[in-house]
PDB file of N, CA and C in Angstrom:
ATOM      1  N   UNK A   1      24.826 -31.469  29.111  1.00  0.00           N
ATOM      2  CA  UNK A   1      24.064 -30.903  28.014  1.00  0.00           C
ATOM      3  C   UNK A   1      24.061 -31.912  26.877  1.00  0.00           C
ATOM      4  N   UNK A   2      22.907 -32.123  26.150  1.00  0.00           N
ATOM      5  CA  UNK A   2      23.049 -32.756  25.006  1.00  0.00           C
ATOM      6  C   UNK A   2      23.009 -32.143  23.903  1.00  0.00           C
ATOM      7  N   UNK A   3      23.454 -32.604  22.707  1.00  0.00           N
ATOM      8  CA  UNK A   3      22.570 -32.105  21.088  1.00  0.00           C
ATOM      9  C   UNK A   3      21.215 -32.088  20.937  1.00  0.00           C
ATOM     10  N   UNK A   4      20.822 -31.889  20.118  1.00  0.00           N
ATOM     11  CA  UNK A   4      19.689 -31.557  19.914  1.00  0.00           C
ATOM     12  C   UNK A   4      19.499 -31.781  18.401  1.00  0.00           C
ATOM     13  N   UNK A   5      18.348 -32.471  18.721  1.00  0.00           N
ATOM     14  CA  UNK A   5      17.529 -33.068  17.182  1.00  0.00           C
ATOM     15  C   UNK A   5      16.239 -31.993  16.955  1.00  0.00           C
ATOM     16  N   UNK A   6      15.707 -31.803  15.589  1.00  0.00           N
ATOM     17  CA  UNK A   6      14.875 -31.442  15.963  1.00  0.00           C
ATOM     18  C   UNK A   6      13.584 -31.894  14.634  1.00  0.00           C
ATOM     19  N   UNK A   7      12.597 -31.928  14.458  1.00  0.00           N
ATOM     20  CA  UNK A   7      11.859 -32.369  13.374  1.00  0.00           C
ATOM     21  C   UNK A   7      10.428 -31.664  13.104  1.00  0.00           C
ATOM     22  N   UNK A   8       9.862 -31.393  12.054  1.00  0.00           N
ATOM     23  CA  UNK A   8       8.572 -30.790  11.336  1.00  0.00           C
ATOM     24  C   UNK A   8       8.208 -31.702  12.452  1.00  0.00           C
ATOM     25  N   UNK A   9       7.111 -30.687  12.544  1.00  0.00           N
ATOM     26  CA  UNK A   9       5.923 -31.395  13.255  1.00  0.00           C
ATOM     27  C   UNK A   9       4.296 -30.491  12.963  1.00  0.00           C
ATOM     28  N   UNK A  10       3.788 -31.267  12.318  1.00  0.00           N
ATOM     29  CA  UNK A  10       2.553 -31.278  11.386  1.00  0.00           C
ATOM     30  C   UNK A  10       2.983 -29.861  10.323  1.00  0.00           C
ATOM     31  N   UNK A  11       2.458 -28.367  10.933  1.00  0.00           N
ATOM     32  CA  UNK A  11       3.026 -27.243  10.195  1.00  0.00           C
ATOM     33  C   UNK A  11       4.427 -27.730   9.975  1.00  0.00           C
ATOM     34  N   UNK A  12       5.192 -27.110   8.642  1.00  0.00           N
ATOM     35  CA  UNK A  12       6.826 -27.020   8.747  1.00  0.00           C
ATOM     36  C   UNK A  12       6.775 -26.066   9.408  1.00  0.00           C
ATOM     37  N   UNK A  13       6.415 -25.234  10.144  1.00  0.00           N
ATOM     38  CA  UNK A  13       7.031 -24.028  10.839  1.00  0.00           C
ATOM     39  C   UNK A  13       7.053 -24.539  11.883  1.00  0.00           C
ATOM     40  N   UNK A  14       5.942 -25.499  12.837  1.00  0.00           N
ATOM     41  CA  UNK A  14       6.809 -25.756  14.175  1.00  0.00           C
ATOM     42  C   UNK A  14       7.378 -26.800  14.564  1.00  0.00           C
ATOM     43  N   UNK A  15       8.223 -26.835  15.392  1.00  0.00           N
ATOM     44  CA  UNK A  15       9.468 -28.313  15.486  1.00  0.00           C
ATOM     45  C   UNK A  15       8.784 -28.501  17.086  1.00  0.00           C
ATOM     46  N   UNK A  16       9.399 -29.766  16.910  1.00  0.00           N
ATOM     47  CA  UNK A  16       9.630 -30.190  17.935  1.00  0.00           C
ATOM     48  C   UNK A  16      10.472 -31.045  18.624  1.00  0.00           C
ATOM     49  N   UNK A  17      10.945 -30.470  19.473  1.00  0.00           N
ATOM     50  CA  UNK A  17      12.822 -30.378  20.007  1.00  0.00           C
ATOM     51  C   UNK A  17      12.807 -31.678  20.899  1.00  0.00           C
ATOM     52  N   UNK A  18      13.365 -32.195  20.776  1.00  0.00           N
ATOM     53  CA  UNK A  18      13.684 -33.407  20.690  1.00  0.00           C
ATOM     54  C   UNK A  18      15.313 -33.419  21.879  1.00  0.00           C
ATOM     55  N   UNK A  19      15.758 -34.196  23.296  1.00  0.00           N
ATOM     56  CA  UNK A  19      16.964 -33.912  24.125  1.00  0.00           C
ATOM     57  C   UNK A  19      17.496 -32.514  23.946  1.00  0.00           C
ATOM     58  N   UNK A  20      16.060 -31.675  25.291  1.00  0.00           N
ATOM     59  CA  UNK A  20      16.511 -30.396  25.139  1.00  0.00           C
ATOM     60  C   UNK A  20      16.241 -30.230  26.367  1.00  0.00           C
ATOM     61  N   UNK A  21      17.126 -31.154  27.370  1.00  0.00           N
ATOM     62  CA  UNK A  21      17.666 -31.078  28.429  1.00  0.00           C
ATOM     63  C   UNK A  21      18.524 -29.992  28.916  1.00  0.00           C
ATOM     64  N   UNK A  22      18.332 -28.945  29.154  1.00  0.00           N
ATOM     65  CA  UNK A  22      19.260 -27.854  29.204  1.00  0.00           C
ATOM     66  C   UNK A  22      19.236 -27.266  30.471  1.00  0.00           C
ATOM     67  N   UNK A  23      18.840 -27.391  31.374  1.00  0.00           N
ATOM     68  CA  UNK A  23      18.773 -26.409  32.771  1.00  0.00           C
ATOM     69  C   UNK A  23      19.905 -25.512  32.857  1.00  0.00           C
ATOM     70  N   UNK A  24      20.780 -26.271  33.139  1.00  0.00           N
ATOM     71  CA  UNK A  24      21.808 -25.343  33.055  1.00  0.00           C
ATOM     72  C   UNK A  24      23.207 -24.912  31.806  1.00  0.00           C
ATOM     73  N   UNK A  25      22.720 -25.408  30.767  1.00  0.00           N
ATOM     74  CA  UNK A  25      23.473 -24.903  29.198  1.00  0.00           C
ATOM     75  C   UNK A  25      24.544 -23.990  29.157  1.00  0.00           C
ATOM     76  N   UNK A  26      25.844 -24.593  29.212  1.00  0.00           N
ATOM     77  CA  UNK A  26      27.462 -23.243  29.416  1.00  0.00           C
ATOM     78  C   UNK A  26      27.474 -23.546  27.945  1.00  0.00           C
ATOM     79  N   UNK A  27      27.143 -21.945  27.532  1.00  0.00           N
ATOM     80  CA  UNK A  27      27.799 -22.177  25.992  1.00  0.00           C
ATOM     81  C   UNK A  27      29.253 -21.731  25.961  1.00  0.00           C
ATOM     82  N   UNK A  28      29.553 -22.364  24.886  1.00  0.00           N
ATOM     83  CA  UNK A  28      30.960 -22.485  24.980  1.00  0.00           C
ATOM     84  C   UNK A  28      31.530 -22.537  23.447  1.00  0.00           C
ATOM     85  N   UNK A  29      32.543 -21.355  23.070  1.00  0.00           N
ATOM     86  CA  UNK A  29      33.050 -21.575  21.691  1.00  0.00           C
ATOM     87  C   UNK A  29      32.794 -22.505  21.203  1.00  0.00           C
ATOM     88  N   UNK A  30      32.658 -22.115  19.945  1.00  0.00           N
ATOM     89  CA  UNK A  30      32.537 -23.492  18.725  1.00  0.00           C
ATOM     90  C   UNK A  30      30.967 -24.111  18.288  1.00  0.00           C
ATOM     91  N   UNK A  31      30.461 -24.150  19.949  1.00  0.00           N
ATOM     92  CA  UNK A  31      29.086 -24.854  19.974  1.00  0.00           C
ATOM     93  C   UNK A  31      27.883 -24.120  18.735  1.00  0.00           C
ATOM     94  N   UNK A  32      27.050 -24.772  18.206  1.00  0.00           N
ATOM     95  CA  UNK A  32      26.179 -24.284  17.310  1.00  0.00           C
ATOM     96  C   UNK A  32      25.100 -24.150  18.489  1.00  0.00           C
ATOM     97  N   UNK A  33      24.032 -22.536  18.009  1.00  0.00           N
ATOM     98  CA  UNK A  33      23.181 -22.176  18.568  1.00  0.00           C
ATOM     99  C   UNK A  33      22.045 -22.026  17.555  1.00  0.00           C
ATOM    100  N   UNK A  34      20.910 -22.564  17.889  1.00  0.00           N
ATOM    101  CA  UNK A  34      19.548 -22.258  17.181  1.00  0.00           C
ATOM    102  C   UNK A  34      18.657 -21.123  18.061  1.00  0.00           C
ATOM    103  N   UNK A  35      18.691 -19.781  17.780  1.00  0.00           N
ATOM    104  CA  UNK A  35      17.686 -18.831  18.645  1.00  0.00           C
ATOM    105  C   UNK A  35      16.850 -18.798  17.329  1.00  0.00           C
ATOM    106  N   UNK A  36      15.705 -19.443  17.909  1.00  0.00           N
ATOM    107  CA  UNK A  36      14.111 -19.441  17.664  1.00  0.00           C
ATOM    108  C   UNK A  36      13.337 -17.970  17.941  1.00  0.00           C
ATOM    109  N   UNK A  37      13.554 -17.052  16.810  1.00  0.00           N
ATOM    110  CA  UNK A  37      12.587 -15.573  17.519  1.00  0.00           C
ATOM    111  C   UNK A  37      13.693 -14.776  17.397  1.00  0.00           C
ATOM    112  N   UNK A  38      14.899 -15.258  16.885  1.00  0.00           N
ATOM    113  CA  UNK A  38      15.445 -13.937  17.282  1.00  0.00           C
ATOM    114  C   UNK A  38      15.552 -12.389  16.636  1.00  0.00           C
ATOM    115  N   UNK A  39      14.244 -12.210  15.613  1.00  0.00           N
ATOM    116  CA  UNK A  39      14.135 -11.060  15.395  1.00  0.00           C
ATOM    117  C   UNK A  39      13.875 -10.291  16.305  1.00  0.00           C
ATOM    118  N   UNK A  40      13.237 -10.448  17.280  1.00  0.00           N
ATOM    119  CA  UNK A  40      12.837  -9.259  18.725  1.00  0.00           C
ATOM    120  C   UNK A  40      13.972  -9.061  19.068  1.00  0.00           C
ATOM    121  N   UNK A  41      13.569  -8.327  20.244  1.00  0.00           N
ATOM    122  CA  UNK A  41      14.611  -7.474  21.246  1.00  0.00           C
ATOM    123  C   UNK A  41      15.275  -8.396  22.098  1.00  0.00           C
ATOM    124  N   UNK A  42      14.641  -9.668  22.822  1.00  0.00           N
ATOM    125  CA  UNK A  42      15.317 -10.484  23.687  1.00  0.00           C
ATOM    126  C   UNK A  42      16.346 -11.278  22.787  1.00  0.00           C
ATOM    127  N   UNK A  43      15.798 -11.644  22.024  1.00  0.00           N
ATOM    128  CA  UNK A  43      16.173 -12.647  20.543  1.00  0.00           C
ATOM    129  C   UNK A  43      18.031 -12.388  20.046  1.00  0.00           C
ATOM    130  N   UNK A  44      17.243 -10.546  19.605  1.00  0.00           N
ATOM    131  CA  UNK A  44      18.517 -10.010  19.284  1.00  0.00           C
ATOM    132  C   UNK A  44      19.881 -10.028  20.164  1.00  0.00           C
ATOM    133  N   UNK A  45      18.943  -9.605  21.145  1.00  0.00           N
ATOM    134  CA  UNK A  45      20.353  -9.449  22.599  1.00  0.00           C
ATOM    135  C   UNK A  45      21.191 -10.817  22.789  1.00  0.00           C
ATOM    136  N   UNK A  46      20.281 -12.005  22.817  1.00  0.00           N
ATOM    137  CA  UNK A  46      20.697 -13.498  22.577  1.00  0.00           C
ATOM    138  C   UNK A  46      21.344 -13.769  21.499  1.00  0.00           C
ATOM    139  N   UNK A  47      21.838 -13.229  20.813  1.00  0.00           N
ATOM    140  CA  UNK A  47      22.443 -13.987  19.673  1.00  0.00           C
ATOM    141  C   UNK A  47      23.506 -12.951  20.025  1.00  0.00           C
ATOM    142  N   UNK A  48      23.617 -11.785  20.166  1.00  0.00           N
ATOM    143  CA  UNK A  48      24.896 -10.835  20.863  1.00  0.00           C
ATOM    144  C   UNK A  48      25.340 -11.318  21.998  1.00  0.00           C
ATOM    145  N   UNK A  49      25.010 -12.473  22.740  1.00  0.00           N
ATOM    146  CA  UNK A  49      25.801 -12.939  23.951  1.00  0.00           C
ATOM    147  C   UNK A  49      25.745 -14.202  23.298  1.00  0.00           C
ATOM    148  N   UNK A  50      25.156 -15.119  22.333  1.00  0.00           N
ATOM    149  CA  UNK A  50      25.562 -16.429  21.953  1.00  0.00           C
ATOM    150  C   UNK A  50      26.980 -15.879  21.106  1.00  0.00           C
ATOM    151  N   UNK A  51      27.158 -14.893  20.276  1.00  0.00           N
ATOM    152  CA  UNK A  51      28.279 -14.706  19.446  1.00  0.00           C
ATOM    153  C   UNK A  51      29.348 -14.284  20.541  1.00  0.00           C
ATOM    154  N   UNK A  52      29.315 -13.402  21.103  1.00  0.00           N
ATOM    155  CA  UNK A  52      30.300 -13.166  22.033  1.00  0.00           C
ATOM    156  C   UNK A  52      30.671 -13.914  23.047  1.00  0.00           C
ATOM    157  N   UNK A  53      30.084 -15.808  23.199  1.00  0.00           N
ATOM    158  CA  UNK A  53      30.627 -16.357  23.855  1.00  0.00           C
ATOM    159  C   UNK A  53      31.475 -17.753  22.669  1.00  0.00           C
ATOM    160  N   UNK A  54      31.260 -17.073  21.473  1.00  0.00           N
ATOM    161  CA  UNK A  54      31.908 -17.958  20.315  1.00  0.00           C
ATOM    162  C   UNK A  54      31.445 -18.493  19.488  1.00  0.00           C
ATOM    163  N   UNK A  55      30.063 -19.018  19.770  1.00  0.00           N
ATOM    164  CA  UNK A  55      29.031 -19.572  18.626  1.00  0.00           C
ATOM    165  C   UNK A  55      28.819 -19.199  17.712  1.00  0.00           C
ATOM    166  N   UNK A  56      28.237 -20.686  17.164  1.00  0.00           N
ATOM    167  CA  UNK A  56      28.024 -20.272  15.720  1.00  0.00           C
ATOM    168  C   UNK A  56      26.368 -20.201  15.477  1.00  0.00           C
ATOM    169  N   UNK A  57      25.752 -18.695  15.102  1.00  0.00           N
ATOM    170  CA  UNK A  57      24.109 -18.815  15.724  1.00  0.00           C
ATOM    171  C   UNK A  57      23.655 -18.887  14.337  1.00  0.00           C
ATOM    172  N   UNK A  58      22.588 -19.554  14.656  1.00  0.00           N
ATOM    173  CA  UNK A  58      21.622 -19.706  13.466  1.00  0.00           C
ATOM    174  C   UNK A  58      20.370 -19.261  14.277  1.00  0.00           C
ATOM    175  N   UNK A  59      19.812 -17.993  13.587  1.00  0.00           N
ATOM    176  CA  UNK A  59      18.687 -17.340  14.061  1.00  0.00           C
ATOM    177  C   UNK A  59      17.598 -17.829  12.745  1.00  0.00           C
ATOM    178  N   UNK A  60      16.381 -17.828  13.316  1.00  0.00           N
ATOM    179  CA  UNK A  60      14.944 -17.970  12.871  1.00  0.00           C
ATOM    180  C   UNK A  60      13.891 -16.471  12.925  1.00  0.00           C
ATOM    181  N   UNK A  61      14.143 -15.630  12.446  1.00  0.00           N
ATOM    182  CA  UNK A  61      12.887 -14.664  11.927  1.00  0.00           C
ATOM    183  C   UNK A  61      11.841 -14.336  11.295  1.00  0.00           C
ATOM    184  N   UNK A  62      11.027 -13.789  10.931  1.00  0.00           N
ATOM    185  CA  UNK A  62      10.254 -13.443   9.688  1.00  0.00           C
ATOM    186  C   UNK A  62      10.824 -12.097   8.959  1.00  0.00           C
ATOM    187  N   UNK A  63      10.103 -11.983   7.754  1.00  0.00           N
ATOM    188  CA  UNK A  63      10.814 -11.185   6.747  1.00  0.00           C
ATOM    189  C   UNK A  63      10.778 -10.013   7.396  1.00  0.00           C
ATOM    190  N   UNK A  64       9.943  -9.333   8.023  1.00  0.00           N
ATOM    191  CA  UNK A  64      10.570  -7.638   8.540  1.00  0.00           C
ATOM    192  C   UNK A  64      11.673  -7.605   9.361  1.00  0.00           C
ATOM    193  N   UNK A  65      11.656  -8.958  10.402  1.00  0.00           N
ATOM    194  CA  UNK A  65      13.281  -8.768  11.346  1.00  0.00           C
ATOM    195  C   UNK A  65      14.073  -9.521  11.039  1.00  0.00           C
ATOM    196  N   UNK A  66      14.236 -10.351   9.879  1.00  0.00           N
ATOM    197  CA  UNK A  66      15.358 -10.723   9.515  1.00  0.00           C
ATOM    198  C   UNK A  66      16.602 -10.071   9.300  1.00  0.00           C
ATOM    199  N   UNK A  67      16.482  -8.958   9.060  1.00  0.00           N
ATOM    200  CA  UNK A  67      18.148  -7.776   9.067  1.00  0.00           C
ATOM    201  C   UNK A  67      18.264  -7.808  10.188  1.00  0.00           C
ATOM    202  N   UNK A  68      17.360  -7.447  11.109  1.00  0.00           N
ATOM    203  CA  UNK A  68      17.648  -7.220  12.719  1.00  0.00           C
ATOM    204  C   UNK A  68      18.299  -8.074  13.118  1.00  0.00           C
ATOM    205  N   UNK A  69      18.275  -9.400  13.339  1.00  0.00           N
ATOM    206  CA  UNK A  69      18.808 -10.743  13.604  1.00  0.00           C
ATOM    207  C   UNK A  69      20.029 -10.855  12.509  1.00  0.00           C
ATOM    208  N   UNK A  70      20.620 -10.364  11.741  1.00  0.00           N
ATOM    209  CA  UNK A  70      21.668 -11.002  10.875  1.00  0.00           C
ATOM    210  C   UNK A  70      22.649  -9.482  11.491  1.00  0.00           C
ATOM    211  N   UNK A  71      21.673  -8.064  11.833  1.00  0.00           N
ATOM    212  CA  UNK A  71      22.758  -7.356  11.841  1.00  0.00           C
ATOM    213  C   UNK A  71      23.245  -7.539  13.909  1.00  0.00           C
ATOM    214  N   UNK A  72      22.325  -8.287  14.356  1.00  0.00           N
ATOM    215  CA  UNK A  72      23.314  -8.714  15.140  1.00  0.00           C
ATOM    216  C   UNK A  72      23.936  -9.417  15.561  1.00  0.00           C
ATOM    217  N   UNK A  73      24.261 -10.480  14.610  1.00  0.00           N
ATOM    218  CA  UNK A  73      25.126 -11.189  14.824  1.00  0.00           C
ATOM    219  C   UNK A  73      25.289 -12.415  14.000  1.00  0.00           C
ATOM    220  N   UNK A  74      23.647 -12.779  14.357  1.00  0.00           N
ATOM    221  CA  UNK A  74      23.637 -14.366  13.457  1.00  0.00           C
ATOM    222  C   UNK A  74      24.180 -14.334  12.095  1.00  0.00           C
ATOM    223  N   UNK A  75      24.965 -16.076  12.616  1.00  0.00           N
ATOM    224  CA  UNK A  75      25.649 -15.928  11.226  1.00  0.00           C
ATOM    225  C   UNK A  75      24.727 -16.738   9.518  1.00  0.00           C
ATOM    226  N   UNK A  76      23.567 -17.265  10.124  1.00  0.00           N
ATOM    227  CA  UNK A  76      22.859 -17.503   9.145  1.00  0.00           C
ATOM    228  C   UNK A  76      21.326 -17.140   9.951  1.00  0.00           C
ATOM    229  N   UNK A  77      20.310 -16.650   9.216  1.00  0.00           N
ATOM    230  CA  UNK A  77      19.403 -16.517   9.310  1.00  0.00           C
ATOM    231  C   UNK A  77      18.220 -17.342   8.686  1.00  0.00           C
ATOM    232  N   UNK A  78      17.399 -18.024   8.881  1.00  0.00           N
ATOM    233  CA  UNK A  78      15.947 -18.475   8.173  1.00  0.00           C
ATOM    234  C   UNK A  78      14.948 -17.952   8.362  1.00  0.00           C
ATOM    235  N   UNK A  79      14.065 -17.595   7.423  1.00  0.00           N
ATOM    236  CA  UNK A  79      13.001 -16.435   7.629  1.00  0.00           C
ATOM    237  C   UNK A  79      11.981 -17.889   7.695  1.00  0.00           C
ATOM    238  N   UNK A  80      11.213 -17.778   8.871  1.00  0.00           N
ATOM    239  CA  UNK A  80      10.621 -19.349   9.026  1.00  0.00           C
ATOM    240  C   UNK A  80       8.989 -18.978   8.386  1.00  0.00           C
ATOM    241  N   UNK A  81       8.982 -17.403   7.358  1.00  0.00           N
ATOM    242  CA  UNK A  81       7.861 -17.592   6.978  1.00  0.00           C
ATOM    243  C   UNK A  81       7.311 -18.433   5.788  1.00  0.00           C
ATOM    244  N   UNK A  82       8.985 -18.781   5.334  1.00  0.00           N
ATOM    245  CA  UNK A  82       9.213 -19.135   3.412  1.00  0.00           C
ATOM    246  C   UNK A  82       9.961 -20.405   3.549  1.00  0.00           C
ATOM    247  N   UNK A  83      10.517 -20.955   4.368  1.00  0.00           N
ATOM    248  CA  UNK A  83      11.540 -21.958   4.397  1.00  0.00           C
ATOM    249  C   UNK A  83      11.373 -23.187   5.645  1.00  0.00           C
ATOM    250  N   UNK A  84      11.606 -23.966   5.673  1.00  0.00           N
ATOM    251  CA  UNK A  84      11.030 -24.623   6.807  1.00  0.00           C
ATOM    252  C   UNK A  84      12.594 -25.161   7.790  1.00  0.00           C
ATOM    253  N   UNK A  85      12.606 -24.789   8.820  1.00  0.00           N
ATOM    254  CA  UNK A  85      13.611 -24.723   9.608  1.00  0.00           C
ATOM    255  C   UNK A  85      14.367 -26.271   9.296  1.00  0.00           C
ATOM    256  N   UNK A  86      13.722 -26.886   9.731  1.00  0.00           N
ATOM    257  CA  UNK A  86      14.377 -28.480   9.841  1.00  0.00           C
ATOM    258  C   UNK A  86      14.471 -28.946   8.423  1.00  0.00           C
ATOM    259  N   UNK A  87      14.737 -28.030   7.377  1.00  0.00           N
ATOM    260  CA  UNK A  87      15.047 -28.476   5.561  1.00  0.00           C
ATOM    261  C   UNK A  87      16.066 -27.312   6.092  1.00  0.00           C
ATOM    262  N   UNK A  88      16.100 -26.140   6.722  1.00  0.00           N
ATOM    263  CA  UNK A  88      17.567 -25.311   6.277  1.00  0.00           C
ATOM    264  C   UNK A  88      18.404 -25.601   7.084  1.00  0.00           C
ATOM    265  N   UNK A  89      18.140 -26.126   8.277  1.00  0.00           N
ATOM    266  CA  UNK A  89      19.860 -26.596   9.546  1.00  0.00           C
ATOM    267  C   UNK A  89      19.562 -28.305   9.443  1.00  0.00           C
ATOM    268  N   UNK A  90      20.276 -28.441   9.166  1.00  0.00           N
ATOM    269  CA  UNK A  90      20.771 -29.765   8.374  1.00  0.00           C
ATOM    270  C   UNK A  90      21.350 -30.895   9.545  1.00  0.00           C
ATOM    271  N   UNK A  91      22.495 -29.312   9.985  1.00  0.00           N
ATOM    272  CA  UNK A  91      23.552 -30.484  11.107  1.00  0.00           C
ATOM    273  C   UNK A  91      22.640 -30.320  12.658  1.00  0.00           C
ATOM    274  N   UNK A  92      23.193 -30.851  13.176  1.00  0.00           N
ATOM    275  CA  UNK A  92      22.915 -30.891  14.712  1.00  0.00           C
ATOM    276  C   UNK A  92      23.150 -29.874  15.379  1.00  0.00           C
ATOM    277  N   UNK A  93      22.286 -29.153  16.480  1.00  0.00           N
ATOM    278  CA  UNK A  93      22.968 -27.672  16.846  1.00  0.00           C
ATOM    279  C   UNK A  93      22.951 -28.413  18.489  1.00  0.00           C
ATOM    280  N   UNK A  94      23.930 -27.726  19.240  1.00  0.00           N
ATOM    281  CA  UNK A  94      23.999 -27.816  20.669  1.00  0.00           C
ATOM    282  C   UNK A  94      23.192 -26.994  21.493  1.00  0.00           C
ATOM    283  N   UNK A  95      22.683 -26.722  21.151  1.00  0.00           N
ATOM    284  CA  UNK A  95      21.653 -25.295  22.316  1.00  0.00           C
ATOM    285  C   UNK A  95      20.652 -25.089  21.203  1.00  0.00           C
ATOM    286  N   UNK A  96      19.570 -24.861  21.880  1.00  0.00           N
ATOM    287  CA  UNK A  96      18.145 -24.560  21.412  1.00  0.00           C
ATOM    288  C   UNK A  96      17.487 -23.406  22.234  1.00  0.00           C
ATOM    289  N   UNK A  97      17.102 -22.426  21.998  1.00  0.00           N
ATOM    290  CA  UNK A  97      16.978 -20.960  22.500  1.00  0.00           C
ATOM    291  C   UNK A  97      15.382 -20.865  21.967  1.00  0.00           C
ATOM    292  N   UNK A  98      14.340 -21.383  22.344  1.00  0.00           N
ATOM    293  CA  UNK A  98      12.832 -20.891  21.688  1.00  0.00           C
ATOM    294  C   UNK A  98      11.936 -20.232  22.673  1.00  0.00           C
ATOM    295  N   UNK A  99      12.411 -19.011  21.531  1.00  0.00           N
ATOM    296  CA  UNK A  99      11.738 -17.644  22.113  1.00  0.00           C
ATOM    297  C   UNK A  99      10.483 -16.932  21.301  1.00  0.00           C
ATOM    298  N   UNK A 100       9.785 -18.336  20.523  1.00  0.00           N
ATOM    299  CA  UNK A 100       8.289 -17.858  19.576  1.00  0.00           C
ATOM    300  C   UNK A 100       8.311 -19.836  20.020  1.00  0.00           C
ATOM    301  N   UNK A 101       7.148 -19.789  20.969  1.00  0.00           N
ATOM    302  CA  UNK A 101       7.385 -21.238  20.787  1.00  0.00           C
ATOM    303  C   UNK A 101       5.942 -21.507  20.115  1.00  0.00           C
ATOM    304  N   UNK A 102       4.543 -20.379  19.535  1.00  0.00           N
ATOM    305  CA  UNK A 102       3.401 -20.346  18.823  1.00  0.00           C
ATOM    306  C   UNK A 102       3.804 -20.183  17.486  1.00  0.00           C
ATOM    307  N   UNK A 103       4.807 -20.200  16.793  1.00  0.00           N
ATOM    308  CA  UNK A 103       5.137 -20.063  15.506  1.00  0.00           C
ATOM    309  C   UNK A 103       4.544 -20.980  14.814  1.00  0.00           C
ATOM    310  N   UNK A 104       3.639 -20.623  13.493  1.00  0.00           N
ATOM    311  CA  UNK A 104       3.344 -21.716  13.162  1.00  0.00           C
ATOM    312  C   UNK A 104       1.962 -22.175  13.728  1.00  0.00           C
ATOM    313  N   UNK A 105       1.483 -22.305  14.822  1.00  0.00           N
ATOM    314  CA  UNK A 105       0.594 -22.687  15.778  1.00  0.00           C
ATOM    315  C   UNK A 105      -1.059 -21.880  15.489  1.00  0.00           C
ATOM    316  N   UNK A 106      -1.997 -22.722  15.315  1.00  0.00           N
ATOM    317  CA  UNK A 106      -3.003 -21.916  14.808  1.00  0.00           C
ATOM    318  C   UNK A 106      -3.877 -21.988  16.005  1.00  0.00           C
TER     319      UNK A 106
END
């Protein structure tokens, strides 16, 4: 598994992920997680099995499911309607989870 870079690409709302070689991804305590979407239902459930395998998740929502995503789990949230992802996660995350990959996308 590698890190993962990731950078604006034209919109700030969509990135583009950069050594996201992952087929088979063991998360593993400690590791930082980016779930992309995780205001939905799959999203949510993903960040309740990224936390319960130790991570540290950084979820991406918009403003109506942003509680949804913080009340399950994530420990920081970006509402990617107001903020531009790659200005709020700074460091390097190990796993990349994109589950809105039209965000942004006209």
């Amino acid at each position: 598994m590698k890190a993962v870079r990731f950078h604006e690409y034209g919109d700030p709302r969509v990135l583009r992920y950069e050594d996201v070689e992952q087929p088979d991804a063991k998360l593993t305590a400690g590791q930082r997680v980016l779930i992309n979407g995780a205001g939905g239902g799959v999203g949510g459930y993903a960040v309740q099995l990224a936390k319960g395998a130790g991570a540290y998740v950084i979820a991406t929502a918009g403003p109506r499911s942003s509680e949804r995503a913080r009340s399950a789990g994530a420990d920081a949230v970006v509402d990617h309607a107001t903020t531009s992802v790659a200005a709020a996660v700074t460091e390097p995350v190990d796993v990349v989870l994109n589950l809105a990959p039209s965000i942004g996308r006209t």
